[in-house]
N, C-alpha and C. Protein backbone atom coordinates (compact mmCIF):
# COMPACT_ATOMS: atom_id res chain seq x y z
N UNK A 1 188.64 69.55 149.13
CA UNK A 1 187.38 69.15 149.73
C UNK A 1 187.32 69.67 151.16
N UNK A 2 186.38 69.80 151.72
CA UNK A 2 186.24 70.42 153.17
C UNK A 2 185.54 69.54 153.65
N UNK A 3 186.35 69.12 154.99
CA UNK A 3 185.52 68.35 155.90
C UNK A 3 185.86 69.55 157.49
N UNK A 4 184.73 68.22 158.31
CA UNK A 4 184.90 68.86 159.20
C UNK A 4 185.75 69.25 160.40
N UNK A 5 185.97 70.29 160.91
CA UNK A 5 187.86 70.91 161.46
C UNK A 5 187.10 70.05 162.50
N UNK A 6 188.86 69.55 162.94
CA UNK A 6 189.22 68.72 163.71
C UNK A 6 190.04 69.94 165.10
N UNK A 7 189.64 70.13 166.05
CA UNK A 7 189.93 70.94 166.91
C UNK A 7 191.40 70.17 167.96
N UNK A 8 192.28 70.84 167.40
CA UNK A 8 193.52 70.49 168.32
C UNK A 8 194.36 71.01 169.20
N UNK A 9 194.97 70.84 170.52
CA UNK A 9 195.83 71.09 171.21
C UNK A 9 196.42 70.47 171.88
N UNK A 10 197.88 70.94 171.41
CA UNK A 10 198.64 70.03 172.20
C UNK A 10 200.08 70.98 173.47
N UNK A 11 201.26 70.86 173.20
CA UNK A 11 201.78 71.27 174.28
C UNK A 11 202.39 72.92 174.17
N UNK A 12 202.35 72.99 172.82
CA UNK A 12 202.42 74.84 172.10
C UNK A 12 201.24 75.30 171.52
N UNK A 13 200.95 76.14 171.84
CA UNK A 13 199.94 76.86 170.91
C UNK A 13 200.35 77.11 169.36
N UNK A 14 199.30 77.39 168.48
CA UNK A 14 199.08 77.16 167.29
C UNK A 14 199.93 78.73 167.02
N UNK A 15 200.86 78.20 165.92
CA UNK A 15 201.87 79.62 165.39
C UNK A 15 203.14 79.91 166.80
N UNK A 16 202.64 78.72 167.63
CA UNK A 16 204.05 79.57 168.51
C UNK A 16 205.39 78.31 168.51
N UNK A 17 206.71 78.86 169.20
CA UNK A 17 207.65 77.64 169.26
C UNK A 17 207.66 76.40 169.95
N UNK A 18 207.96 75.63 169.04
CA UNK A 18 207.59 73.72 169.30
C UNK A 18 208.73 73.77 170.75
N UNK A 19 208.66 73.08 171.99
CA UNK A 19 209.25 72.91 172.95
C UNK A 19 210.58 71.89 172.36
N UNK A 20 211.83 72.08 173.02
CA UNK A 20 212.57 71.46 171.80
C UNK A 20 212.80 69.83 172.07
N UNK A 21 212.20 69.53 173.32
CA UNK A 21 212.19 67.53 173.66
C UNK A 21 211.51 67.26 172.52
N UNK A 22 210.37 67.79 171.91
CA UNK A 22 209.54 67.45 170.68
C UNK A 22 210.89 67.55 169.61
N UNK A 23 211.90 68.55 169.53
CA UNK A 23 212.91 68.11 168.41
C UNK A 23 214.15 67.24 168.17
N UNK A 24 214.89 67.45 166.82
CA UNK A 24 216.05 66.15 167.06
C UNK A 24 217.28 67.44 167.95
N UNK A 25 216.99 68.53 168.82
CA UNK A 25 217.63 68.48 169.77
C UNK A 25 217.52 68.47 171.25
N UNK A 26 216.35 67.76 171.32
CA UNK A 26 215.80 67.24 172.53
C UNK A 26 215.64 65.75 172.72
N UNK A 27 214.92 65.35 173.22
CA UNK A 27 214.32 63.72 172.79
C UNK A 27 213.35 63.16 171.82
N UNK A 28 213.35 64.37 170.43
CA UNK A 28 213.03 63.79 169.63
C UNK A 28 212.02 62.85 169.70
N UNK A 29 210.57 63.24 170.86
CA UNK A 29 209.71 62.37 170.56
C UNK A 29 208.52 62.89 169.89
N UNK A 30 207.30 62.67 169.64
CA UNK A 30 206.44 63.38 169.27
C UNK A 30 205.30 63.86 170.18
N UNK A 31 204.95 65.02 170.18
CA UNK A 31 204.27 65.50 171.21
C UNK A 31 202.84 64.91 171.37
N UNK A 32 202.15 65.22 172.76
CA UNK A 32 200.58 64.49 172.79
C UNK A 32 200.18 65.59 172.10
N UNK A 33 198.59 64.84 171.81
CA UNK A 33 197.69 66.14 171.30
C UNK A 33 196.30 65.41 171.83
N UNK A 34 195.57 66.81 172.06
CA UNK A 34 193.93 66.35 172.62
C UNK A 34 193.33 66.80 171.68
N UNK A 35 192.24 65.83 171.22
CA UNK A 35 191.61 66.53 170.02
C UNK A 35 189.96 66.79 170.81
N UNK A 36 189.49 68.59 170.64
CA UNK A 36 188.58 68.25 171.46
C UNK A 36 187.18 68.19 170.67
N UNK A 37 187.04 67.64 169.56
CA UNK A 37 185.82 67.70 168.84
C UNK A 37 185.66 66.03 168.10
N UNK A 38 186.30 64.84 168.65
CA UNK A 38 186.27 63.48 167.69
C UNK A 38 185.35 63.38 167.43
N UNK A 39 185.14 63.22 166.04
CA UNK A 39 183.69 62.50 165.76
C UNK A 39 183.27 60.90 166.56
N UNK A 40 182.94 60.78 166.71
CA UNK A 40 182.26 59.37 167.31
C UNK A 40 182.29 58.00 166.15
N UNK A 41 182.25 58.54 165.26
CA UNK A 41 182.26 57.54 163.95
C UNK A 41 183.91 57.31 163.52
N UNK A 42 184.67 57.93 164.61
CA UNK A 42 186.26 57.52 164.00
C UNK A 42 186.85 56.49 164.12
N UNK A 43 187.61 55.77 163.33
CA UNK A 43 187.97 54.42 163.94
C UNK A 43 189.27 54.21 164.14
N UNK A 44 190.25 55.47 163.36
CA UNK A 44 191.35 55.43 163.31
C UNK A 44 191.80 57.18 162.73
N UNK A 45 193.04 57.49 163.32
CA UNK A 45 193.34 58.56 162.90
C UNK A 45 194.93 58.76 162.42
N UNK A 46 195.06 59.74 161.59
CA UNK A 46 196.56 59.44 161.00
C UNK A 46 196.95 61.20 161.09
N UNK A 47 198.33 61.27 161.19
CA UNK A 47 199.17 62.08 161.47
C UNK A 47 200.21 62.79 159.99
N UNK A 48 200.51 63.98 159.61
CA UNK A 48 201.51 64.04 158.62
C UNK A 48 202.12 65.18 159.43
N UNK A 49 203.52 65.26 159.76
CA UNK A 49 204.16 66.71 159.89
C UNK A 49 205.03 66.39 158.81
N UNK A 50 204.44 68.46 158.23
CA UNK A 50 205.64 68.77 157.19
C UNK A 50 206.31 69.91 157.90
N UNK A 51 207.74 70.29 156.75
CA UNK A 51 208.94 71.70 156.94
C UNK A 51 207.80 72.42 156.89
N UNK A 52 207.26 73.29 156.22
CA UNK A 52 207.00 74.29 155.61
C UNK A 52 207.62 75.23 154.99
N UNK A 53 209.33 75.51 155.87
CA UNK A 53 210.23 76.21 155.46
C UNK A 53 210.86 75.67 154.71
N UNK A 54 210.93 74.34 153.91
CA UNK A 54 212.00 73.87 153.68
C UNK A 54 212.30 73.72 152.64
N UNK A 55 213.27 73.82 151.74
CA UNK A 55 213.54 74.15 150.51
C UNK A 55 212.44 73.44 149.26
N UNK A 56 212.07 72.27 149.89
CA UNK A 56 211.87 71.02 148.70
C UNK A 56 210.17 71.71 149.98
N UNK A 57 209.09 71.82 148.64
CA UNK A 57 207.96 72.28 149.04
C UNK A 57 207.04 71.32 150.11
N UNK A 58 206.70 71.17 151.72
CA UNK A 58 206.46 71.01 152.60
C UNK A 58 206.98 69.43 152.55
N UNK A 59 207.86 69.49 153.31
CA UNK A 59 208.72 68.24 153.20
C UNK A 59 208.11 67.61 154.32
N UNK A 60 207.99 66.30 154.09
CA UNK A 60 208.32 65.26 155.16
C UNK A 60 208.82 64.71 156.19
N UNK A 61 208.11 65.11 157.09
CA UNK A 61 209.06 65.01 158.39
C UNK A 61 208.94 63.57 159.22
N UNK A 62 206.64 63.23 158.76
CA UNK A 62 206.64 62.13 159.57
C UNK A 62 205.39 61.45 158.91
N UNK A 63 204.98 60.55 158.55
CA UNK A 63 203.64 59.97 158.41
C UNK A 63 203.10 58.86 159.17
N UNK A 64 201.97 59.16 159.88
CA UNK A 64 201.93 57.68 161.00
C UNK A 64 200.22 57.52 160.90
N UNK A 65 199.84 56.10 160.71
CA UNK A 65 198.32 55.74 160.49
C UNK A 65 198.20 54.47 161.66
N UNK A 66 196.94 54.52 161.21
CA UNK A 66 195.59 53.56 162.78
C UNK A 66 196.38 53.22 163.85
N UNK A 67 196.49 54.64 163.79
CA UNK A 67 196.21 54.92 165.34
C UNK A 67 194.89 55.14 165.93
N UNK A 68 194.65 54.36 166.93
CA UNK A 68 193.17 54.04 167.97
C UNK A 68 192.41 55.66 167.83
N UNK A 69 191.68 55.91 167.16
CA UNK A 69 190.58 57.13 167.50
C UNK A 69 190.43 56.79 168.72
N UNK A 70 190.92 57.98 169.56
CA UNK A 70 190.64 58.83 170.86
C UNK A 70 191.03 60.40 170.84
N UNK A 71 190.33 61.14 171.82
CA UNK A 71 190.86 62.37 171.84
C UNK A 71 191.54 62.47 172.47
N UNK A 72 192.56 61.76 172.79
CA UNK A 72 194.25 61.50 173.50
C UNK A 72 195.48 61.01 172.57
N UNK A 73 195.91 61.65 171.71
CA UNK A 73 197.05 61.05 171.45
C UNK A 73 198.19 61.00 172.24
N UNK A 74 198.95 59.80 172.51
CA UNK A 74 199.86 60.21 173.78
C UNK A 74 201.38 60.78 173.24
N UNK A 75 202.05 61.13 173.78
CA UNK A 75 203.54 61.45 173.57
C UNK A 75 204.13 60.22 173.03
N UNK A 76 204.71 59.86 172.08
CA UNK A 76 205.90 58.87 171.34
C UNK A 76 204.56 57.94 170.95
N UNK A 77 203.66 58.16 170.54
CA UNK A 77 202.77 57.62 169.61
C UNK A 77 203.33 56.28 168.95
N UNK A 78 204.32 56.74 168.17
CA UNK A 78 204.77 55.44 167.18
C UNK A 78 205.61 54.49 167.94
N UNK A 79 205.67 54.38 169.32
CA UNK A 79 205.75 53.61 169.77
C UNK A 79 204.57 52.32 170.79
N UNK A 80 203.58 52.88 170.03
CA UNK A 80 202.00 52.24 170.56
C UNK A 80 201.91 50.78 169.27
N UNK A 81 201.13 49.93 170.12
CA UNK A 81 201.02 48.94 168.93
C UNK A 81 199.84 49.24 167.89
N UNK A 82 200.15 48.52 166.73
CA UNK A 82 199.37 48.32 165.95
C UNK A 82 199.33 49.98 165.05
N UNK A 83 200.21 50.84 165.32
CA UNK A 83 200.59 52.23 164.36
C UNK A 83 201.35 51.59 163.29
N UNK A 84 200.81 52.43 162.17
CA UNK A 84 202.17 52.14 160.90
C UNK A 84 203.03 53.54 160.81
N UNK A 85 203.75 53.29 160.66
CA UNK A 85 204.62 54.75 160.51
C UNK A 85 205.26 54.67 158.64
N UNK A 86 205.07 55.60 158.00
CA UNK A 86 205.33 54.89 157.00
C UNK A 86 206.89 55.62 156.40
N UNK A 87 207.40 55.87 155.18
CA UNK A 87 208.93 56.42 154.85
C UNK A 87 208.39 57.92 154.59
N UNK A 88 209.46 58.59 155.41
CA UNK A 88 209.46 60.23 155.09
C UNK A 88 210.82 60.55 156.02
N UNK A 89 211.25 61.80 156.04
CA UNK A 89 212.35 62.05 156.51
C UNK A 89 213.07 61.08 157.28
N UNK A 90 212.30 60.62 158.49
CA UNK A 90 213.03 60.13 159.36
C UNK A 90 212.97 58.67 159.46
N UNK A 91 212.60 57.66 158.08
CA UNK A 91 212.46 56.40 157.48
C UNK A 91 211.67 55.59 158.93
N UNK A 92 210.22 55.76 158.92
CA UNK A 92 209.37 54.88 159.96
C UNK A 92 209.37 55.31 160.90
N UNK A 93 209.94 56.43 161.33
CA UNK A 93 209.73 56.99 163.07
C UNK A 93 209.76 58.29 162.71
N UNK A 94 209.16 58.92 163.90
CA UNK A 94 209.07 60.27 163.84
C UNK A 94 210.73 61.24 164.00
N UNK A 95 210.61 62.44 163.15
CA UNK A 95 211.83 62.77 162.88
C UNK A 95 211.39 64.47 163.20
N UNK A 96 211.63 64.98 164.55
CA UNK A 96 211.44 66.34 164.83
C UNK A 96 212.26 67.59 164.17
N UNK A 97 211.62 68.58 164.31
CA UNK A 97 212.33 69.90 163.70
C UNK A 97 213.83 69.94 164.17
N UNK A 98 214.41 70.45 162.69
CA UNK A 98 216.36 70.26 162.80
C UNK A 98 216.14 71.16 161.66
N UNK A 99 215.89 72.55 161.97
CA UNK A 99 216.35 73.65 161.08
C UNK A 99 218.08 73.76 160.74
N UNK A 100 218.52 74.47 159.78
CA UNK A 100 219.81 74.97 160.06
C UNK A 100 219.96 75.97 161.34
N UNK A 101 221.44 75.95 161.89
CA UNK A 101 221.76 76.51 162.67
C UNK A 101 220.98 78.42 162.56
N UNK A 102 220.42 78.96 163.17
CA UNK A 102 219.82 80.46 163.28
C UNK A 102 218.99 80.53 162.20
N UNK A 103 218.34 79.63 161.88
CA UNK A 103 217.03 79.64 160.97
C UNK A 103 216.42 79.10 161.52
N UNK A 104 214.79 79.79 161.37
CA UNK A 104 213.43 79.70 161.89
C UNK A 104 212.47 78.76 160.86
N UNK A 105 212.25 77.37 160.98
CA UNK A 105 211.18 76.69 160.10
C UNK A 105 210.02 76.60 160.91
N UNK A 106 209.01 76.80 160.23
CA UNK A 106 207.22 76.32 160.65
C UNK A 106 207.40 74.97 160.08
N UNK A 107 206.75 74.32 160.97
CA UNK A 107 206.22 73.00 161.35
C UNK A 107 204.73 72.63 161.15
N UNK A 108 204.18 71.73 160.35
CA UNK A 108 202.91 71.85 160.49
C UNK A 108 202.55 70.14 160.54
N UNK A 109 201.80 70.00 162.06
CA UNK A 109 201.24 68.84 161.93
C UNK A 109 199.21 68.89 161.65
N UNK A 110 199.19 67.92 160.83
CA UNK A 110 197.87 67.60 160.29
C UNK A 110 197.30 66.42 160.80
N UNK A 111 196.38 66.30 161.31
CA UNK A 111 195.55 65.25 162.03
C UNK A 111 194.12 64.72 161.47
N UNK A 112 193.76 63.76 160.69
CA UNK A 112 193.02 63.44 160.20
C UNK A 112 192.30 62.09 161.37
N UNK A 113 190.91 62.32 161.33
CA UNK A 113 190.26 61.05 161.91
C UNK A 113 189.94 60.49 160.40
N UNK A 114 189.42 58.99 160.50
CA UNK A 114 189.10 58.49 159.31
C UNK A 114 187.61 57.69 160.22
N UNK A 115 187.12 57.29 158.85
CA UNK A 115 186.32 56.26 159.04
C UNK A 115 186.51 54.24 159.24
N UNK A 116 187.69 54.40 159.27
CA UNK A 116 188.27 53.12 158.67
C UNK A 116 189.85 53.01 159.15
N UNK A 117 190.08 51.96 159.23
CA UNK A 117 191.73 51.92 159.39
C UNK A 117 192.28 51.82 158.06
N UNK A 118 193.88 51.76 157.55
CA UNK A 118 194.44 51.46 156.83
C UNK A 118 195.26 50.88 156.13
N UNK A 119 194.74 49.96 155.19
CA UNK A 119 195.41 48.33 155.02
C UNK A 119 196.65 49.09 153.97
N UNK A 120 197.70 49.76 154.70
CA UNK A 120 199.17 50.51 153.70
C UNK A 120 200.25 49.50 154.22
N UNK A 121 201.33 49.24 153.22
CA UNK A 121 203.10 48.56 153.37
C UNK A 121 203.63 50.19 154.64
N UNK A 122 204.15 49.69 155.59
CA UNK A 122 205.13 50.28 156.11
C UNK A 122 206.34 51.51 155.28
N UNK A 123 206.22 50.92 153.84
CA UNK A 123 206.64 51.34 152.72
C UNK A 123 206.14 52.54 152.00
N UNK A 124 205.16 52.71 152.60
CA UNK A 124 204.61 53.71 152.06
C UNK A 124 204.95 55.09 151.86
N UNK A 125 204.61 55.92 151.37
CA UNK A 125 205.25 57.48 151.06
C UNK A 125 204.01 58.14 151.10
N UNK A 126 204.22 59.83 151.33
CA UNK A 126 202.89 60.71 151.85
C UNK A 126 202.16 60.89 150.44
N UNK A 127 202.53 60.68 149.61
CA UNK A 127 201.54 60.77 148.54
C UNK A 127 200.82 59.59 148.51
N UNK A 128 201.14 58.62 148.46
CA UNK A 128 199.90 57.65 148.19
C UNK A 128 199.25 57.39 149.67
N UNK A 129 199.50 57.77 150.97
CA UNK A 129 198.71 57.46 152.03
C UNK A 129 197.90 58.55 151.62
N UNK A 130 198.24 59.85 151.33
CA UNK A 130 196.69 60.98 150.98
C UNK A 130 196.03 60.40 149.65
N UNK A 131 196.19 59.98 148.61
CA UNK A 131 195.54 58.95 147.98
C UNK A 131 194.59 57.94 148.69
N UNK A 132 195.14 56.96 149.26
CA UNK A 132 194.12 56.30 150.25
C UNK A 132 193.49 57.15 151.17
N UNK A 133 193.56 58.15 151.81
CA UNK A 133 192.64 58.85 152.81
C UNK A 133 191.26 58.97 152.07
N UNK A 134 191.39 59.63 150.57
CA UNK A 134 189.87 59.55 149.88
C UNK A 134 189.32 58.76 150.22
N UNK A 135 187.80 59.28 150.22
CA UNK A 135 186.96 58.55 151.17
C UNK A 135 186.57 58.49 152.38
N UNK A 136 187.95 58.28 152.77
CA UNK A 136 187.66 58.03 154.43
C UNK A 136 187.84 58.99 155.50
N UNK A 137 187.83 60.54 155.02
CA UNK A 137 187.93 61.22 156.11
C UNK A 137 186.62 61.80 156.92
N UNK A 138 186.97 61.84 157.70
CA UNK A 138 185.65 62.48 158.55
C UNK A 138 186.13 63.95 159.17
N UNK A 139 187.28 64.51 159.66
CA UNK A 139 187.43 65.38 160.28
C UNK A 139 189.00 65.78 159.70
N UNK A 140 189.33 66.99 159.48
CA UNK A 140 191.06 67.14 159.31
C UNK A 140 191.21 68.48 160.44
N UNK A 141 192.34 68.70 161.21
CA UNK A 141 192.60 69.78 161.80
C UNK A 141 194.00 69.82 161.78
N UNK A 142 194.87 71.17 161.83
CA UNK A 142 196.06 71.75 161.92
C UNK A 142 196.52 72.05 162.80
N UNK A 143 198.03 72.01 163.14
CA UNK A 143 198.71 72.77 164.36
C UNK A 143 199.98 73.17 163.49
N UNK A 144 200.53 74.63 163.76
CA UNK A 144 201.71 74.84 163.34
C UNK A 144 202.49 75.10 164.26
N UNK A 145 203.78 74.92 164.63
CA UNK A 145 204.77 75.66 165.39
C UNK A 145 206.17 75.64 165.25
N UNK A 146 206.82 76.45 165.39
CA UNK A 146 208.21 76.88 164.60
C UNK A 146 209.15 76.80 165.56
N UNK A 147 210.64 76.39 165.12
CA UNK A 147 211.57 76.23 165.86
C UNK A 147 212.80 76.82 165.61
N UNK A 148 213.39 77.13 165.93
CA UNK A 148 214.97 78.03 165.65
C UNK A 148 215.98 77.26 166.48
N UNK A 149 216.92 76.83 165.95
CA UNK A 149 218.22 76.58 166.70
C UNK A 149 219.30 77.54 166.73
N UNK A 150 219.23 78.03 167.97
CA UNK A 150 220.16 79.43 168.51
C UNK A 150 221.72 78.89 168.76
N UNK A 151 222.11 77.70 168.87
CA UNK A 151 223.38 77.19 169.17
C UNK A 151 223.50 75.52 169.12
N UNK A 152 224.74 75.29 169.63
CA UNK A 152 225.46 74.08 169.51
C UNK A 152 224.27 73.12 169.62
């Protein structure tokens, strides 16, 4: 289905390398993002980063819902109240890029506004939160960026 692009930037440009405090060999938090097109009708917006590179087809890195529609998401997000973070790689918190040692993975975070917040278990898994999104999206936009670990 096509809705309408959700315009994003945050602290890398789109296709270039994720700064590595955003990974698990930095501080592992999650980066801000400005979204500069919110619809006005959003009430809540939800987050998925997948591998892209990663063996098992775009794996799970993070899933996090109602969060406050603004065009500010701040840095360490899932530490704001009233976010659900739900189970994917890094079980309820965000879990940054950890390629193997001299391998290059793309990263792709997806940003959905909704119309609605979302009544999900903490329990949840990325297939049935995109199940519940039907319906309720108003805007989706992309960011990719890739990381390599060159050493220790």
């Amino acid at each position: 289905m096509d809705y309408e692009k959700l315009e994003i930037e945050t602290t890398f440009e789109d296709g270039e390398s994720i700064p590595i405090e955003y990974t698990l060999y930095g501080r592992n938090v999650s980066p801000k993002f400005h979204l500069k097109n919110l619809s006005s009708k959003a009430k809540s917006l939800v987050i998925i980063l997948e591998d892209l590179s990663h063996p098992i087809k775009n794996f799970t890195h993070w899933i996090i819902w109602n969060i406050k529609a603004d065009s500010f998401i701040p840095e360490n997000v899932g530490n704001k109240e009233n976010v659900v973070q739900g189970i994917a790689y890094g079980f309820h918190k965000y879990k940054g890029a950890r390629p193997p040692r001299f391998q290059k993975h793309d990263y792709r975070f997806t940003i959905y506004s909704l119309d609605d917040m979302l009544d999900l278990s903490p329990n949840t898994m990325k297939k049935k939160l995109v199940r519940k999104l039907e319906g309720h999206i108003l805007q989706k936009g992309t960011i990719t960026g890739s990381f390599k670990r060159e050493k220790e």
